[in-house]
N, C-alpha and C. Protein backbone atom coordinates (compact mmCIF):
# COMPACT_ATOMS: atom_id res chain seq x y z
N UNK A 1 11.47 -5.99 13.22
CA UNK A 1 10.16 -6.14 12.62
C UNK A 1 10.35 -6.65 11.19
N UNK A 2 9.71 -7.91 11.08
CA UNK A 2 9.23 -7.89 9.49
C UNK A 2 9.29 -6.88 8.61
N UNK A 3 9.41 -7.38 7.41
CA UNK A 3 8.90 -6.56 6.16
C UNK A 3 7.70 -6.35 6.12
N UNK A 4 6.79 -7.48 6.37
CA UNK A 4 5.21 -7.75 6.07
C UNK A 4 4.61 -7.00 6.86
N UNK A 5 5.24 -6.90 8.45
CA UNK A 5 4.71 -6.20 9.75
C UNK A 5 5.13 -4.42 9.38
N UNK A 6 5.73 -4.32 9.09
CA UNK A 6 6.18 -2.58 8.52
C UNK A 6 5.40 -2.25 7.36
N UNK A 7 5.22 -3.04 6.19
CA UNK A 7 4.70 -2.70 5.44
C UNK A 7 3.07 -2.38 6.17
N UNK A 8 2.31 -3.24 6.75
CA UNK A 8 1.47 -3.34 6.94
C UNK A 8 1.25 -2.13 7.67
N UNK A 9 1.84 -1.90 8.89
CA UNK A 9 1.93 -0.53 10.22
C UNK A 9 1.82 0.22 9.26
N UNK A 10 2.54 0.89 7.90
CA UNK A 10 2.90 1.86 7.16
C UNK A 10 1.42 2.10 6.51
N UNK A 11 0.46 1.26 6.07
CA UNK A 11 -0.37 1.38 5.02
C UNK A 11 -1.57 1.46 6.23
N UNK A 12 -1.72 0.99 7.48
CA UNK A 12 -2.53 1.18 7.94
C UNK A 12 -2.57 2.38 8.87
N UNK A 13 -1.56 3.24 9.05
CA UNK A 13 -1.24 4.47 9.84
C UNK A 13 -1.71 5.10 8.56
N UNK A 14 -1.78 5.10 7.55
CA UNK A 14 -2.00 6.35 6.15
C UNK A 14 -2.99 5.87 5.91
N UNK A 15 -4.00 4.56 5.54
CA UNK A 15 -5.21 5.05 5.62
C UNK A 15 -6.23 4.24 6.47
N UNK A 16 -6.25 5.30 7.77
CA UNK A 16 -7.09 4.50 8.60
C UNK A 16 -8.62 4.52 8.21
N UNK A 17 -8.86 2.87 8.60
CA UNK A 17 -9.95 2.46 8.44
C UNK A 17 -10.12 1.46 7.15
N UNK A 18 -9.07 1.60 6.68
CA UNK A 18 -9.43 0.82 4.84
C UNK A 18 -9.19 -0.68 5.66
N UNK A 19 -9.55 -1.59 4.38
CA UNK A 19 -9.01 -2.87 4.10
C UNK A 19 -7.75 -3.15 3.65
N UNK A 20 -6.87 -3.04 3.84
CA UNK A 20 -5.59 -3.88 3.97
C UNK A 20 -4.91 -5.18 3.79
N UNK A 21 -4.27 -5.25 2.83
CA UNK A 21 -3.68 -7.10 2.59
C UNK A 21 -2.71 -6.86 2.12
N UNK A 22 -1.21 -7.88 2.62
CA UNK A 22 -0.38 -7.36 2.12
C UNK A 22 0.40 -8.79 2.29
N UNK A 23 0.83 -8.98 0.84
CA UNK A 23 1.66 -10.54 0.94
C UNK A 23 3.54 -9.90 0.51
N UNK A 24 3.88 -11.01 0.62
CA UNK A 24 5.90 -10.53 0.94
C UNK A 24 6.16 -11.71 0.57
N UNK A 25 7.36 -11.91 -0.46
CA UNK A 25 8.08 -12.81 -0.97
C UNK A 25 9.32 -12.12 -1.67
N UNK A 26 10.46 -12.27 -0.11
CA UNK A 26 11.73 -11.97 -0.59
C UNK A 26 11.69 -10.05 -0.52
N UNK A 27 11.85 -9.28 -1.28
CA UNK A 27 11.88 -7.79 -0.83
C UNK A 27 10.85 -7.59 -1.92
N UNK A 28 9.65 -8.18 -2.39
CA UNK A 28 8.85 -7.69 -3.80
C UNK A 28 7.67 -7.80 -2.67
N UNK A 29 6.86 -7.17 -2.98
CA UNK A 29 5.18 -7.25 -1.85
C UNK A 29 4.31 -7.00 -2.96
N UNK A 30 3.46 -7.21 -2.67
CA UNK A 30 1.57 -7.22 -3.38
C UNK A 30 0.55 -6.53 -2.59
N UNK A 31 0.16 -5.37 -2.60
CA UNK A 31 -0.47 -5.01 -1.85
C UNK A 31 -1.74 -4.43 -2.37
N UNK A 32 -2.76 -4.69 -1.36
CA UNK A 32 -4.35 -4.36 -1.53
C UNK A 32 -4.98 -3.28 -0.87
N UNK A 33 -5.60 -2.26 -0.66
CA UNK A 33 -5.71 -0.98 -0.41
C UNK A 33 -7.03 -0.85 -0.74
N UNK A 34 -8.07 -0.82 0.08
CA UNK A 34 -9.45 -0.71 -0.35
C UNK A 34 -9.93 0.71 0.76
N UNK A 35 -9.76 1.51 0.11
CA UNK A 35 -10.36 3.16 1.55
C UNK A 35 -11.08 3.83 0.46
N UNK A 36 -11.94 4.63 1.03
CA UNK A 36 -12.81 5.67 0.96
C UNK A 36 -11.90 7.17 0.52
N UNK A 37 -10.71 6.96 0.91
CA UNK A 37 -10.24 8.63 0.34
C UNK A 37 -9.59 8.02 -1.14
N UNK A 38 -9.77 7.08 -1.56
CA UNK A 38 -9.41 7.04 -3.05
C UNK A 38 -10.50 7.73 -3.78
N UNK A 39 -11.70 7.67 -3.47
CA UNK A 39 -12.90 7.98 -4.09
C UNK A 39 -12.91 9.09 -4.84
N UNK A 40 -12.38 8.99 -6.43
CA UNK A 40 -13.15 10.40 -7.17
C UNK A 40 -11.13 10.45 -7.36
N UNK A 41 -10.56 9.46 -6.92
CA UNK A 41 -9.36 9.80 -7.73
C UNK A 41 -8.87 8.77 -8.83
N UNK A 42 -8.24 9.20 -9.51
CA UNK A 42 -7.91 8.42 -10.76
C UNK A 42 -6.24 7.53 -9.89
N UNK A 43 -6.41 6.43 -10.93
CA UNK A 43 -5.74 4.65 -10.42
C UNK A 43 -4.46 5.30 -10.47
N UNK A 44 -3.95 6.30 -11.16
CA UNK A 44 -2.29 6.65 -11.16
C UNK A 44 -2.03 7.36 -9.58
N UNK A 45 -3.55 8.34 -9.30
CA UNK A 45 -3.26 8.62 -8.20
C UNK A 45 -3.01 7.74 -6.77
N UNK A 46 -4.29 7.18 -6.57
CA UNK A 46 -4.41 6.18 -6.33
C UNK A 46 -3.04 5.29 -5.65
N UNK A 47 -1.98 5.17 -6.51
CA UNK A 47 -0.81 4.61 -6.57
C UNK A 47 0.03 5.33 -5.81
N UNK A 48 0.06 6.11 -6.11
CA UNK A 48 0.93 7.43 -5.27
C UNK A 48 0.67 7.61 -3.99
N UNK A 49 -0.38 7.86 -3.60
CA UNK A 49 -0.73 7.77 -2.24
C UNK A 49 -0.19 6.41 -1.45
N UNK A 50 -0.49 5.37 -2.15
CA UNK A 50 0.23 4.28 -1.30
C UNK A 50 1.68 4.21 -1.35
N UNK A 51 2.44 4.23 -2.49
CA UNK A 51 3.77 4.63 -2.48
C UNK A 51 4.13 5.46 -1.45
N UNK A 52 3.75 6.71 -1.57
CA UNK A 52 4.12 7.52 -0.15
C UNK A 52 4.27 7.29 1.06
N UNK A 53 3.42 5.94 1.56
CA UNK A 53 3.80 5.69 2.64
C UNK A 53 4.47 4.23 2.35
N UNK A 54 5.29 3.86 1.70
CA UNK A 54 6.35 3.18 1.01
C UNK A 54 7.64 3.69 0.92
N UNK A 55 7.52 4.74 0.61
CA UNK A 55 8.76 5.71 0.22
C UNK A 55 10.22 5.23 1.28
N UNK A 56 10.06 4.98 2.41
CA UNK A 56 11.68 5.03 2.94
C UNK A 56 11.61 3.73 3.09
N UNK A 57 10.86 2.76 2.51
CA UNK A 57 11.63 1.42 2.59
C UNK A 57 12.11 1.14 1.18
N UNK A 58 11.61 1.61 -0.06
CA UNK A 58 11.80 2.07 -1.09
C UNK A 58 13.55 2.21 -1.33
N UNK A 59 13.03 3.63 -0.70
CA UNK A 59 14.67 4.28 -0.31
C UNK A 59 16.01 3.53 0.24
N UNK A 60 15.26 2.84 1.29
CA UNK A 60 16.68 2.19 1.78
C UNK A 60 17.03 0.64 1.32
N UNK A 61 16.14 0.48 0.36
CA UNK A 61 16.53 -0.97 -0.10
C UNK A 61 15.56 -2.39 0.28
N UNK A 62 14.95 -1.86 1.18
CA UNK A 62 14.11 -3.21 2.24
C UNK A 62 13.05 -3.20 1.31
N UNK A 63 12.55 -2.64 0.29
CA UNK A 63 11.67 -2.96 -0.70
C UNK A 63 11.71 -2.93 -2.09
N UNK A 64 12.05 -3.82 -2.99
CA UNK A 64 12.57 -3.28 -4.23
C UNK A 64 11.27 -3.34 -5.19
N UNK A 65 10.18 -3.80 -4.87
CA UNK A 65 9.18 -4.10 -6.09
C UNK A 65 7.80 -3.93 -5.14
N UNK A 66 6.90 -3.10 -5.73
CA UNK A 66 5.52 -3.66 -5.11
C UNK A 66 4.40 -3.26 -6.44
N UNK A 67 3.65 -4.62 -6.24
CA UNK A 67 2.25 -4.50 -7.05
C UNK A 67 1.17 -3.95 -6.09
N UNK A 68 0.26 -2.89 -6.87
CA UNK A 68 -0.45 -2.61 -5.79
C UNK A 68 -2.15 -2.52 -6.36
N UNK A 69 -2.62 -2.66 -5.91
CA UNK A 69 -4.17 -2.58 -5.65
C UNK A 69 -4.93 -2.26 -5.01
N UNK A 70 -5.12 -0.93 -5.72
CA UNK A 70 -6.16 0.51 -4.81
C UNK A 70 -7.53 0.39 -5.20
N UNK A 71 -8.60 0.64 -4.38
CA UNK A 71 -9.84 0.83 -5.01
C UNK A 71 -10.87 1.16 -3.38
N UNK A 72 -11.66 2.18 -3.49
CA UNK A 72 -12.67 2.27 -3.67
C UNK A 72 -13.72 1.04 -2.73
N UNK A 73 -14.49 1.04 -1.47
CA UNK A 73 -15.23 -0.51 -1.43
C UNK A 73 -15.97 -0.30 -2.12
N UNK A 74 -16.76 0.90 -2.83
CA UNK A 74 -17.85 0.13 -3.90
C UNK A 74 -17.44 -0.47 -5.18
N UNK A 75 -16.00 0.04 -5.08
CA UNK A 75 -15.60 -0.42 -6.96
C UNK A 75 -15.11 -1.80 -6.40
N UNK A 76 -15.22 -2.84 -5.70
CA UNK A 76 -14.67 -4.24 -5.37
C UNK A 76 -15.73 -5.02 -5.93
């Protein structure tokens, strides 16, 4: 499997139902995260939650960098 295809399985098993986008160049990704359980949490949190389901590609090297972008669909 892809990077792009794992990353993606990973972010959409943790928050089902959101909007999802996720671009890959080389082991760095950009990712977009638009769900309803961010709501009423602050952007550091926010971050964390998606990291978490990041964490073992993180770990083993298959991801060294990601930008990410959490929000909220009303805050878009």
């Amino acid at each position: 499997m892809d990077l792009q295809t794992e990353i993606e399985n990973r972010l959409t098993n943790g928050f089902e139902g959101a909007e999802i986008e996720v671009g890959v160049q080389g082991n760095h990704a950009s990712v977009k995260v638009v769900s309803e359980r961010f709501d009423g949490l602050r952007p550091v949190e926010r971050q964390r939650l998606v990291y978490s389901c990041l964490n073992e590609l993180i770990r083993n090297g298959s991801l060294h960098a990601v930008t990410i972008a959490a929000s909220v669909p009303k805050a878009q």
